[in-house]
PDB file of N, CA and C in Angstrom:
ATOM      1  N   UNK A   1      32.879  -1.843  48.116  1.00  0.00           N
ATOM      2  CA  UNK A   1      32.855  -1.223  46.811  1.00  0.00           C
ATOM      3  C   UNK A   1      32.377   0.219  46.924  1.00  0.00           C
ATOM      4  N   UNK A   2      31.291   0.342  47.663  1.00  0.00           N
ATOM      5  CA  UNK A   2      30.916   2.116  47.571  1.00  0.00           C
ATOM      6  C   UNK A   2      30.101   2.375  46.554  1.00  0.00           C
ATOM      7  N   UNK A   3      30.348   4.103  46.520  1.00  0.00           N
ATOM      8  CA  UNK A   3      30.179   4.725  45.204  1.00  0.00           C
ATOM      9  C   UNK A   3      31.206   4.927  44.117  1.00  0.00           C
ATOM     10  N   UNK A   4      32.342   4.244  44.365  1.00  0.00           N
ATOM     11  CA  UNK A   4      33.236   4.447  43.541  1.00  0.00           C
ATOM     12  C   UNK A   4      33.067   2.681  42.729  1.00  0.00           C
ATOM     13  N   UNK A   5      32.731   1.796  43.442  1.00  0.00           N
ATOM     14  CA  UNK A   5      32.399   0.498  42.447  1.00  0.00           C
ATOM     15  C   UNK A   5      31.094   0.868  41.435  1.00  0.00           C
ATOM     16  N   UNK A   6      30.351   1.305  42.170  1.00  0.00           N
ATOM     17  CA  UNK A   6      28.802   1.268  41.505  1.00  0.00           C
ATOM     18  C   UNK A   6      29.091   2.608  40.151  1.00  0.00           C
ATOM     19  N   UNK A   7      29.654   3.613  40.512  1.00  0.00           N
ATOM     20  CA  UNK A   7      30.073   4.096  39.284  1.00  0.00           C
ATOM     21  C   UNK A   7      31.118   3.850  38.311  1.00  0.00           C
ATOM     22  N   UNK A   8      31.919   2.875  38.701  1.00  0.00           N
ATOM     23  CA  UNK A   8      32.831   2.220  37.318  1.00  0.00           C
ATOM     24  C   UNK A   8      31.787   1.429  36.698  1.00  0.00           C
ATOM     25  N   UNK A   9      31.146   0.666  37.272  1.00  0.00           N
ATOM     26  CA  UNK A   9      30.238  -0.002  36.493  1.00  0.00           C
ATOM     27  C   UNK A   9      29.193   0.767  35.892  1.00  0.00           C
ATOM     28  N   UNK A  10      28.705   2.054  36.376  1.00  0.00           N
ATOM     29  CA  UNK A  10      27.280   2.344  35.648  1.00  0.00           C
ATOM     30  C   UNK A  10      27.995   3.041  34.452  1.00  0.00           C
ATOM     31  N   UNK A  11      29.479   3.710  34.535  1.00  0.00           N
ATOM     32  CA  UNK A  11      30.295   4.271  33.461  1.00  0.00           C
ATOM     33  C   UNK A  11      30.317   3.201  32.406  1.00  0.00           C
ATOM     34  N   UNK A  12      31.163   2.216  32.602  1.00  0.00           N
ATOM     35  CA  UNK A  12      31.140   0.889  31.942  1.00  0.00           C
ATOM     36  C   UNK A  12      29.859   0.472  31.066  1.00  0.00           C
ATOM     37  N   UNK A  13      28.812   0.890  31.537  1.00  0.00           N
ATOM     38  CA  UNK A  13      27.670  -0.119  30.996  1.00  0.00           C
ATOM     39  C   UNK A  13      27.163   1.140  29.879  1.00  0.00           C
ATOM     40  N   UNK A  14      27.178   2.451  30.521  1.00  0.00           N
ATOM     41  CA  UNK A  14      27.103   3.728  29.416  1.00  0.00           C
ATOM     42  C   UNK A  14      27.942   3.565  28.149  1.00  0.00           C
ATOM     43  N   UNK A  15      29.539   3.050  28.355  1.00  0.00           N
ATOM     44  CA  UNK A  15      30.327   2.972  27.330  1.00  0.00           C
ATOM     45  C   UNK A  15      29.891   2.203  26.364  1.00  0.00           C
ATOM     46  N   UNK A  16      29.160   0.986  26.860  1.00  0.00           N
ATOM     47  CA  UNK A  16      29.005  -0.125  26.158  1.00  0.00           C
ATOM     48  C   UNK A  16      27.881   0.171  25.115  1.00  0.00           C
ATOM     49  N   UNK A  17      27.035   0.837  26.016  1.00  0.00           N
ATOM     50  CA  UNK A  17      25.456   1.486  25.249  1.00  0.00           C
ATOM     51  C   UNK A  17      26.077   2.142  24.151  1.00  0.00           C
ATOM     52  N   UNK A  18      27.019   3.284  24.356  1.00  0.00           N
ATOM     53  CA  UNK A  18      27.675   4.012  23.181  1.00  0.00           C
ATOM     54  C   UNK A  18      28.150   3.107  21.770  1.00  0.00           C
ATOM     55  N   UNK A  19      28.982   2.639  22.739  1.00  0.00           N
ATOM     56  CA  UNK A  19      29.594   1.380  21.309  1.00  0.00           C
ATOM     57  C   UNK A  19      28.909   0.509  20.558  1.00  0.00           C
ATOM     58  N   UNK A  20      27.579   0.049  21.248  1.00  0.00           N
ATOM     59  CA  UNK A  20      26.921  -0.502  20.424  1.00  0.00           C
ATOM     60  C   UNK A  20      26.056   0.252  19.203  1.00  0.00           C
ATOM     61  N   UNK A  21      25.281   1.407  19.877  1.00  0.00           N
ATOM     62  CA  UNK A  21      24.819   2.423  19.274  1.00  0.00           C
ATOM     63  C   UNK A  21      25.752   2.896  17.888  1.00  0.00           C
ATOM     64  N   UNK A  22      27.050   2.896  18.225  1.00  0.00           N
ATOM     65  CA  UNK A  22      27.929   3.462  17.169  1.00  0.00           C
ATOM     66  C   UNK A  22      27.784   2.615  15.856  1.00  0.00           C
ATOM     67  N   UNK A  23      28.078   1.369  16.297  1.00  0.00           N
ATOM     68  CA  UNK A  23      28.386  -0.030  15.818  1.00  0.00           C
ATOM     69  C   UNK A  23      26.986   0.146  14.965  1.00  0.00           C
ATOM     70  N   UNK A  24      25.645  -0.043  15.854  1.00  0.00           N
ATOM     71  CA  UNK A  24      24.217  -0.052  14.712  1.00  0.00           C
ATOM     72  C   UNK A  24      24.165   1.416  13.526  1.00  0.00           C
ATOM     73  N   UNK A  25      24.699   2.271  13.919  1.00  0.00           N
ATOM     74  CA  UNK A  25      24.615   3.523  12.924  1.00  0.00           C
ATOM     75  C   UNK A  25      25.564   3.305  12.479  1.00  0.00           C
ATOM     76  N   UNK A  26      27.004   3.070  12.064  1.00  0.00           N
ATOM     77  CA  UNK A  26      27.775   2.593  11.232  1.00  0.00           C
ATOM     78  C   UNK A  26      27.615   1.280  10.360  1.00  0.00           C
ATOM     79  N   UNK A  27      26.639   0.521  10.969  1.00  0.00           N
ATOM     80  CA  UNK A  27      26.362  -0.191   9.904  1.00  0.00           C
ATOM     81  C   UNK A  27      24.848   0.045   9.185  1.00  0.00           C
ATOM     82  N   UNK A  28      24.106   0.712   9.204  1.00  0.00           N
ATOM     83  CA  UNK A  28      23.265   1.468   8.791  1.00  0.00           C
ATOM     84  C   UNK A  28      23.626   2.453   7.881  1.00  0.00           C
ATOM     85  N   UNK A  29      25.118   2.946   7.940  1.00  0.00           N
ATOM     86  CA  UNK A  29      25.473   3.870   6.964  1.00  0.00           C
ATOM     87  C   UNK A  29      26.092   3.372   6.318  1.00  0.00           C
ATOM     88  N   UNK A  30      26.790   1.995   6.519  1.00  0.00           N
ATOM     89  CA  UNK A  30      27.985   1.347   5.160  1.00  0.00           C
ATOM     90  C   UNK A  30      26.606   0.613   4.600  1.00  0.00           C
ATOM     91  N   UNK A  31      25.246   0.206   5.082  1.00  0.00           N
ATOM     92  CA  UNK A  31      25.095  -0.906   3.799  1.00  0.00           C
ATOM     93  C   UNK A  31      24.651  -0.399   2.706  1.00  0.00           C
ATOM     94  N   UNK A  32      24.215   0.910   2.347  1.00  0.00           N
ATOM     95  CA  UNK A  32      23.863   1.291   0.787  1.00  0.00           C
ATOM     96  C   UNK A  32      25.523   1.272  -0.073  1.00  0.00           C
ATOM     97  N   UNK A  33      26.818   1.056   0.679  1.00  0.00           N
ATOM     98  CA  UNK A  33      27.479   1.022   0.212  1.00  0.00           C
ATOM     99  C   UNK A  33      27.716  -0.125  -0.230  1.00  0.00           C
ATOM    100  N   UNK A  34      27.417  -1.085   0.861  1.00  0.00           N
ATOM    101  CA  UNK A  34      28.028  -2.357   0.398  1.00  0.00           C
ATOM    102  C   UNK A  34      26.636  -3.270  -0.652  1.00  0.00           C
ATOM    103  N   UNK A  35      25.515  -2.561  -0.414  1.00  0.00           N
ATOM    104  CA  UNK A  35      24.560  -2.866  -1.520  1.00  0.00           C
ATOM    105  C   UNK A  35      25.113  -2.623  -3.270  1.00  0.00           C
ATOM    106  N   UNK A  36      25.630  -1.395  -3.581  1.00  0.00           N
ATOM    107  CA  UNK A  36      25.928  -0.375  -4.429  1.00  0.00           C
ATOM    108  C   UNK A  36      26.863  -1.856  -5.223  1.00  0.00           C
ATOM    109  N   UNK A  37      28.009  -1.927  -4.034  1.00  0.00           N
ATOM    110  CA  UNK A  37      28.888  -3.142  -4.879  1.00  0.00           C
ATOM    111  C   UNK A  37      28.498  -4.396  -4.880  1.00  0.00           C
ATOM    112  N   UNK A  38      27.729  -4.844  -3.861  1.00  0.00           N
ATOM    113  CA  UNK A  38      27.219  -6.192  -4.509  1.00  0.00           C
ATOM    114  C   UNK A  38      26.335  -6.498  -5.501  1.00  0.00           C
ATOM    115  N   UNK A  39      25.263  -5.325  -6.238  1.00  0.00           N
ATOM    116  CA  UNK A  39      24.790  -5.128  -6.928  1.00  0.00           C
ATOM    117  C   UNK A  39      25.334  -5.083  -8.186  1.00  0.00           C
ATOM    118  N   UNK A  40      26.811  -4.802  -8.059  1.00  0.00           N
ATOM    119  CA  UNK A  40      27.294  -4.417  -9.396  1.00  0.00           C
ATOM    120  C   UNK A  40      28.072  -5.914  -9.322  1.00  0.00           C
ATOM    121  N   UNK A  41      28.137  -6.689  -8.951  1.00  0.00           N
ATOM    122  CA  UNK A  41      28.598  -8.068  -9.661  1.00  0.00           C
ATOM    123  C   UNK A  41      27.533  -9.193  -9.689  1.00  0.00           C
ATOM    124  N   UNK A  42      26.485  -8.743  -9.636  1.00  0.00           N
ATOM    125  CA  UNK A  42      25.172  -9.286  -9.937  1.00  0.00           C
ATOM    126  C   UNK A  42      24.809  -9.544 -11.187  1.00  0.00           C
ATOM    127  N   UNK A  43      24.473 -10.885 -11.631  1.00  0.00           N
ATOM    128  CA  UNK A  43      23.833 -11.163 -13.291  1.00  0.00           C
ATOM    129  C   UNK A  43      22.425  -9.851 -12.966  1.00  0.00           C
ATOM    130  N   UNK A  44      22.257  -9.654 -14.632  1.00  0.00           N
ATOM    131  CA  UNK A  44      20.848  -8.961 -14.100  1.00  0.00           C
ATOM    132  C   UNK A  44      19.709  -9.838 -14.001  1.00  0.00           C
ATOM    133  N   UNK A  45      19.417 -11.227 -14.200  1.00  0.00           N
ATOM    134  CA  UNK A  45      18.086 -12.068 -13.785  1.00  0.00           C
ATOM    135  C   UNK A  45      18.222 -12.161 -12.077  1.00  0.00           C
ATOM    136  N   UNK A  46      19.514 -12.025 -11.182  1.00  0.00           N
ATOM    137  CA  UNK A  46      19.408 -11.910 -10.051  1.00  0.00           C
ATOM    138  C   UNK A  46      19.082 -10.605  -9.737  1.00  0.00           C
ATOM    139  N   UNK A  47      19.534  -9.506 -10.078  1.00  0.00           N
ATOM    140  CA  UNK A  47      19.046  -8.157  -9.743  1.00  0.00           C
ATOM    141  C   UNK A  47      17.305  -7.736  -9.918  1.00  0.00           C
ATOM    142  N   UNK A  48      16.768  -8.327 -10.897  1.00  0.00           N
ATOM    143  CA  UNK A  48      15.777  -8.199 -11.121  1.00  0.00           C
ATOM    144  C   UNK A  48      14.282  -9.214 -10.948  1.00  0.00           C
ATOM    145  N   UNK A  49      15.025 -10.145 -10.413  1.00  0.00           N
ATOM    146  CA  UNK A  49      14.344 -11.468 -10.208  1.00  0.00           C
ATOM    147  C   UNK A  49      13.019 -11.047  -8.829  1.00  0.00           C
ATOM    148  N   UNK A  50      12.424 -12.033  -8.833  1.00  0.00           N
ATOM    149  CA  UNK A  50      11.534 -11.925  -7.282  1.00  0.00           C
ATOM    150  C   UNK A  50      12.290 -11.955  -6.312  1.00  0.00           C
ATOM    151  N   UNK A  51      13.530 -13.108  -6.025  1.00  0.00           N
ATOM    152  CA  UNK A  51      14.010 -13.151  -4.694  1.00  0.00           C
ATOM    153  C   UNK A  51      14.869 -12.527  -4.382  1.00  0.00           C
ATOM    154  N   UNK A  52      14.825 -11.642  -2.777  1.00  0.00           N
ATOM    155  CA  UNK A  52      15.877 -10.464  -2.803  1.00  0.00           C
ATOM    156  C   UNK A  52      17.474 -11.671  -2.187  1.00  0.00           C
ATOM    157  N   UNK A  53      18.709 -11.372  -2.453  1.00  0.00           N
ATOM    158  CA  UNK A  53      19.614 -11.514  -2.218  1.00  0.00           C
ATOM    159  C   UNK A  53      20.634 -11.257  -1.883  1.00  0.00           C
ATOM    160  N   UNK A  54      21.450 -10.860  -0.442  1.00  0.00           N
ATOM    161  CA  UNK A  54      22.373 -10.240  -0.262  1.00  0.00           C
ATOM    162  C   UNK A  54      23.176 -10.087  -0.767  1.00  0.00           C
ATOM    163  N   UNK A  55      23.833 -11.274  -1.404  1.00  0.00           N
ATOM    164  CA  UNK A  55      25.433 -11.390  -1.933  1.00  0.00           C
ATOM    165  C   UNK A  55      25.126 -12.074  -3.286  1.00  0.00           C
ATOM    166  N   UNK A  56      26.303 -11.447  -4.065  1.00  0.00           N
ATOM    167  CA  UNK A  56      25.248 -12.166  -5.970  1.00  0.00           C
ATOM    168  C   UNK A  56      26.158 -13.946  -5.288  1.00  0.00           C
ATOM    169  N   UNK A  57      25.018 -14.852  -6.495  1.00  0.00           N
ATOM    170  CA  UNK A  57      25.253 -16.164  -6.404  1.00  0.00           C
ATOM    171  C   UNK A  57      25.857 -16.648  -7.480  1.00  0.00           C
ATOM    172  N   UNK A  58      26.133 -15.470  -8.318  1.00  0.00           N
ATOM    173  CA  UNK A  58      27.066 -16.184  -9.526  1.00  0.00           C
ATOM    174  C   UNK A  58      27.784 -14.708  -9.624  1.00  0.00           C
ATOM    175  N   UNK A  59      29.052 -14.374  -9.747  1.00  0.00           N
ATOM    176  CA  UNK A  59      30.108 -13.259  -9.239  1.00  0.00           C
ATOM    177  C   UNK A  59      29.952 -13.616 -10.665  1.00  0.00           C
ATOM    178  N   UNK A  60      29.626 -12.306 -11.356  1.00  0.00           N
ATOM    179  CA  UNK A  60      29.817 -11.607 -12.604  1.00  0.00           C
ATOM    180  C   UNK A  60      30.713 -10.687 -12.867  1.00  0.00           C
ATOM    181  N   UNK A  61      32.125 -10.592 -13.378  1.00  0.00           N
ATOM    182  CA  UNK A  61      32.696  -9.399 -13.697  1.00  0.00           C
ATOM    183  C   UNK A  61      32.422  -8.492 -15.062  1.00  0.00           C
ATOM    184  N   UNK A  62      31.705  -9.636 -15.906  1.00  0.00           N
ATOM    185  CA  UNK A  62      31.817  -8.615 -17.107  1.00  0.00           C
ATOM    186  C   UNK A  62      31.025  -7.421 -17.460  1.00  0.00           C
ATOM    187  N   UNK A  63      30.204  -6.743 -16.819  1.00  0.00           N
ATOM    188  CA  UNK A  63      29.596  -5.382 -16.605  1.00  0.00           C
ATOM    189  C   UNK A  63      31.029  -4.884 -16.709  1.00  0.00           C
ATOM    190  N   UNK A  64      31.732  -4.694 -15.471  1.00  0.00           N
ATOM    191  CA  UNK A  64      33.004  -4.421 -15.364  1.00  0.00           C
ATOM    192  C   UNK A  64      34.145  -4.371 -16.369  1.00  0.00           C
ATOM    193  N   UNK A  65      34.581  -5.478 -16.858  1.00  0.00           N
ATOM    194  CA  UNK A  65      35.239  -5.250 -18.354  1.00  0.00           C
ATOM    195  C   UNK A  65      34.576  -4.632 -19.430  1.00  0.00           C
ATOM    196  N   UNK A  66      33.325  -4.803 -19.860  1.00  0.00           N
ATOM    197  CA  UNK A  66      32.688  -4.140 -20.748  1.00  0.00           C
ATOM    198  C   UNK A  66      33.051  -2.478 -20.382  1.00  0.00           C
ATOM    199  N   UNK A  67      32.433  -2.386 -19.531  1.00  0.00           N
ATOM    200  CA  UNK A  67      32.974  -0.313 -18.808  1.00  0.00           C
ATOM    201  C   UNK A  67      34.495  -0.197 -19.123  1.00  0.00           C
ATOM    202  N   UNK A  68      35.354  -0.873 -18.723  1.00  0.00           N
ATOM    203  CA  UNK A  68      36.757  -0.474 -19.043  1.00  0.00           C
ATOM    204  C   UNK A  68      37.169  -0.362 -20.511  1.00  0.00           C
ATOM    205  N   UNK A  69      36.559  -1.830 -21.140  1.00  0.00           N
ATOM    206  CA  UNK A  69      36.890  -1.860 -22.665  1.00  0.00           C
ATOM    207  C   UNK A  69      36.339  -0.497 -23.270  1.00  0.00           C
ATOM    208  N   UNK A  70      35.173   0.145 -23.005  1.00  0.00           N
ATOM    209  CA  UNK A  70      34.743   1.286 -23.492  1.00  0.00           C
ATOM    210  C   UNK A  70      35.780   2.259 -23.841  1.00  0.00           C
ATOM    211  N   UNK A  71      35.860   3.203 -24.741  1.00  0.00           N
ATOM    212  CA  UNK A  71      36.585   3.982 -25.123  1.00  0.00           C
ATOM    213  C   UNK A  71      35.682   4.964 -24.329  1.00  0.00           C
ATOM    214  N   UNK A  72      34.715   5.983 -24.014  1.00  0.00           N
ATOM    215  CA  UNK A  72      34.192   6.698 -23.646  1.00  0.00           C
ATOM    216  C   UNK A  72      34.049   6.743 -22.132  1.00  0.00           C
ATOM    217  N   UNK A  73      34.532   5.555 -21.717  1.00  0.00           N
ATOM    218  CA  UNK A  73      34.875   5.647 -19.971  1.00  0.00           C
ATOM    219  C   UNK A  73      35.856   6.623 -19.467  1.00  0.00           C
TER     220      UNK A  73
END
C-alpha cells in the first residue's frame, strides 16, 4: 500500500469529517425553520403547555383558514 494507500484513506476519513460537519450545521440551520412550521399547526394549549413537543399531536389547520378567510391578508 505505501504512501499512496495511507493517503486515500487519511483523504477519505477528512471527507467524511467534512460531511458530517456539513450535515450537523445544516441541520442546526433548518430547525428554527422546521420549528416556525410545526408551531404553526399546533393547538395553542400544546404551544403553551409545560411539555415541550416536537411535532403538534393534534394537526390543527384552522389558524390557517382563519388567515386566508381574512379579507386584510
Amino acid at each position: 500500500m505505501g504512501i499512496r494507500g495511507s493517503l486515500k484513506t487519511r483523504t477519505g476519513r477528512i471527507n467524511l469529517i467534512y460531511q458530517v460537519l456539513a450535515v450537523l450545521i445544516a441541520l442546526i440551520f433548518l430547525f428554527p425553520v422546521y420549528w416556525l412550521i410545526s408551531m404553526s399547526f399546533k393547538a395553542d394549549t400544546e404551544i403553551f403547555g409545560k411539555t415541550l413537543t416536537y411535532y403538534p399531536h393534534v394537526f390543527d389547520v384552522s389558524p390557517w383558514l382563519a388567515n386566508l378567510r381574512d379579507g386584510d391578508f
